[in-house]
C-alpha atoms as a PDB file:
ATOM      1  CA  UNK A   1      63.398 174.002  94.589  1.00  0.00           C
ATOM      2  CA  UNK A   2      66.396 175.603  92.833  1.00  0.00           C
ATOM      3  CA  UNK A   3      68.895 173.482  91.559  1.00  0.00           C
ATOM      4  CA  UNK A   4      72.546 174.488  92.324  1.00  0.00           C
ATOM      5  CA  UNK A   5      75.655 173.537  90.418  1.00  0.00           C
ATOM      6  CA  UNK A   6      78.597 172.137  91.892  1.00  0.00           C
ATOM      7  CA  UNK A   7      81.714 171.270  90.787  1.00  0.00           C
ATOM      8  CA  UNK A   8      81.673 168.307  89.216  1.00  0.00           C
ATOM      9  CA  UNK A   9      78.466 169.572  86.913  1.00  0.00           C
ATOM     10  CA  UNK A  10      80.227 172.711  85.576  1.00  0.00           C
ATOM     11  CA  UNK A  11      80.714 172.677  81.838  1.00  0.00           C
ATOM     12  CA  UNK A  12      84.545 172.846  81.887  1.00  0.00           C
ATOM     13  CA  UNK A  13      84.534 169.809  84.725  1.00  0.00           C
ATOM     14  CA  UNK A  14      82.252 167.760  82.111  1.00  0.00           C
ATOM     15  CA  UNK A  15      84.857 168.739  79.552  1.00  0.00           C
ATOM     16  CA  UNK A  16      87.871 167.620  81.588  1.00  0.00           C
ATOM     17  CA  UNK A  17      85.901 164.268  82.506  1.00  0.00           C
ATOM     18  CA  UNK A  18      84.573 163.752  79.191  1.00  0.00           C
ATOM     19  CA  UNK A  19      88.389 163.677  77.901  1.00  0.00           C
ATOM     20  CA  UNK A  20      89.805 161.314  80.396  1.00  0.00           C
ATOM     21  CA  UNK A  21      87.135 158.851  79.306  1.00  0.00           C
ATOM     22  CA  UNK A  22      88.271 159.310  75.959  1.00  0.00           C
ATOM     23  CA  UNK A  23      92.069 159.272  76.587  1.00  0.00           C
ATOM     24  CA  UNK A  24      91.752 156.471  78.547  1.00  0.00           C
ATOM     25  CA  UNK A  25      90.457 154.182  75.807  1.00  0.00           C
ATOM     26  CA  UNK A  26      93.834 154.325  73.847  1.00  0.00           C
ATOM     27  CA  UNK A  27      96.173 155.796  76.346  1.00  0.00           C
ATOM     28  CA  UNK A  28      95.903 158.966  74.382  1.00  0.00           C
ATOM     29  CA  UNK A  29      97.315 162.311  76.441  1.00  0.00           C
ATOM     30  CA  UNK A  30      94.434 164.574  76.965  1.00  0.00           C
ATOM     31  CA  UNK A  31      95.967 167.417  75.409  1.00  0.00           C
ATOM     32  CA  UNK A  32      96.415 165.708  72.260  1.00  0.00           C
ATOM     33  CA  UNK A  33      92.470 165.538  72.381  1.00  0.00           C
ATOM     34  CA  UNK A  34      91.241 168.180  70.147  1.00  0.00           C
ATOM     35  CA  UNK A  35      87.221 169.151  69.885  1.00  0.00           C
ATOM     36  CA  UNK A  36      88.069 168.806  66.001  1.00  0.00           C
ATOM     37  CA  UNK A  37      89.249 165.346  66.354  1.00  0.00           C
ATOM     38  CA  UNK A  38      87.711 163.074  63.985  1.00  0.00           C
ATOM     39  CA  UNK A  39      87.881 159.702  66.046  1.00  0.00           C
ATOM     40  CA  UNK A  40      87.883 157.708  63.656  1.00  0.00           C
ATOM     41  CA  UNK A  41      90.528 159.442  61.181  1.00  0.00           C
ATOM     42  CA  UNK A  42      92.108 161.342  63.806  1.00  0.00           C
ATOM     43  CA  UNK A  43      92.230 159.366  66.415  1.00  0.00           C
ATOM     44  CA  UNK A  44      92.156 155.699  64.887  1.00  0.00           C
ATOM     45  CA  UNK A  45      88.963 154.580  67.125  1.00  0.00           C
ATOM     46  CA  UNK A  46      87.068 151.632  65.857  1.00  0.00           C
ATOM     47  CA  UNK A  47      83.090 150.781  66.818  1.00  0.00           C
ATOM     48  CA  UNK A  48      84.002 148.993  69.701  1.00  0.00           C
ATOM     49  CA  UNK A  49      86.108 151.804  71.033  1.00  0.00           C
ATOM     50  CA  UNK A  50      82.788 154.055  70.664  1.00  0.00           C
ATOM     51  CA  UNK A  51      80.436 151.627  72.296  1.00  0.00           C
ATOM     52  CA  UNK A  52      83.179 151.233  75.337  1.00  0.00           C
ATOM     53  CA  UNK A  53      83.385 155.126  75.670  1.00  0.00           C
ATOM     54  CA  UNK A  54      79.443 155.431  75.555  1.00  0.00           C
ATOM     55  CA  UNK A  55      78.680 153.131  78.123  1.00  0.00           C
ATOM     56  CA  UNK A  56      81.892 154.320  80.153  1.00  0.00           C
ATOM     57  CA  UNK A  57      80.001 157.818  79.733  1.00  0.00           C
ATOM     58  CA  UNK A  58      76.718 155.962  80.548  1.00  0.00           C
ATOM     59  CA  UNK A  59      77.597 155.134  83.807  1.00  0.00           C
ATOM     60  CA  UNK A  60      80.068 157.904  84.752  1.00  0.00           C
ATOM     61  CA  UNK A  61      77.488 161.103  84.160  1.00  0.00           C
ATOM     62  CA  UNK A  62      74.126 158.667  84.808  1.00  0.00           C
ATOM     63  CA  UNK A  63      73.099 159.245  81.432  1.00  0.00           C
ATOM     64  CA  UNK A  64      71.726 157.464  78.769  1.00  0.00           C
ATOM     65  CA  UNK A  65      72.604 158.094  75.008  1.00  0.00           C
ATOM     66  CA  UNK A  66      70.640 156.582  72.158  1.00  0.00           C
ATOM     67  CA  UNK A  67      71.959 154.071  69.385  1.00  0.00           C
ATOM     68  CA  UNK A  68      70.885 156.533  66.757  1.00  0.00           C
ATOM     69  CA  UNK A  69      72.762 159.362  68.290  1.00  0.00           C
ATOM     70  CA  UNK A  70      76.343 160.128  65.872  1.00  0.00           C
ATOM     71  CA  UNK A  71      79.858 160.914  67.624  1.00  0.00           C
ATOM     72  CA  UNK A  72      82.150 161.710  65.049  1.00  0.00           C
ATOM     73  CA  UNK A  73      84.421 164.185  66.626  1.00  0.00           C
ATOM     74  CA  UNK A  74      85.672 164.612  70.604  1.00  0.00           C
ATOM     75  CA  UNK A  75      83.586 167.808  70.913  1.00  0.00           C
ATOM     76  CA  UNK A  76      80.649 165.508  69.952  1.00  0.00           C
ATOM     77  CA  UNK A  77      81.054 163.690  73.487  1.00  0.00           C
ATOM     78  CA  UNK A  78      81.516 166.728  75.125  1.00  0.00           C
ATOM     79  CA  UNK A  79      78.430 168.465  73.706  1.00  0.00           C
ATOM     80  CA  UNK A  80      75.920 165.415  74.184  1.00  0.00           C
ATOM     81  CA  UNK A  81      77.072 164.975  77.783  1.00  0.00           C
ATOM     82  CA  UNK A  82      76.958 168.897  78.687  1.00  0.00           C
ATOM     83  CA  UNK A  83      73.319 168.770  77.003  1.00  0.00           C
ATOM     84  CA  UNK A  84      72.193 165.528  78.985  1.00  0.00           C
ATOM     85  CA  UNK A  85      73.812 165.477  82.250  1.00  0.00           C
END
């Protein structure tokens, strides 16, 4: 069995989707999303704001990410989902 990639599993599609999900939390335009983005400083995100964009993430790539794991910047997100989905 070979697996093939489509679309919506190529890294810059996980990118784009990744960044909605996190735009969409605070109404924030996508481009204003840098990978450097500290979300806290940055972007003003509080610990509810994280746990809403995890399980958002959660459901969206059928992943699951671990308590323990840190986000501290966008490109966090975007790494841990390319990794895991």
């Amino acid at each position: 069995m070979y697996a093939t990639t489509t679309a919506a599993t190529t890294p810059k599609n996980i990118e784009q989707q990744v960044l909605r999900i996190i735009s969409k939390r605070k109404a924030i335009k996508t481009t204003r999303l840098r990978r450097t983005a500290s979300l806290s400083r940055d972007l003003r995100f509080d610990t509810v704001d994280l746990v809403d964009i995890i399980l958002e993430l959660e459901r969206s790539f059928h992943i699951y990410v671990p308590d323990e794991v840190p986000f501290n910047t966008v490109g966090d997100f975007v790494r841990y989902v390319r990794a895991h989905a």
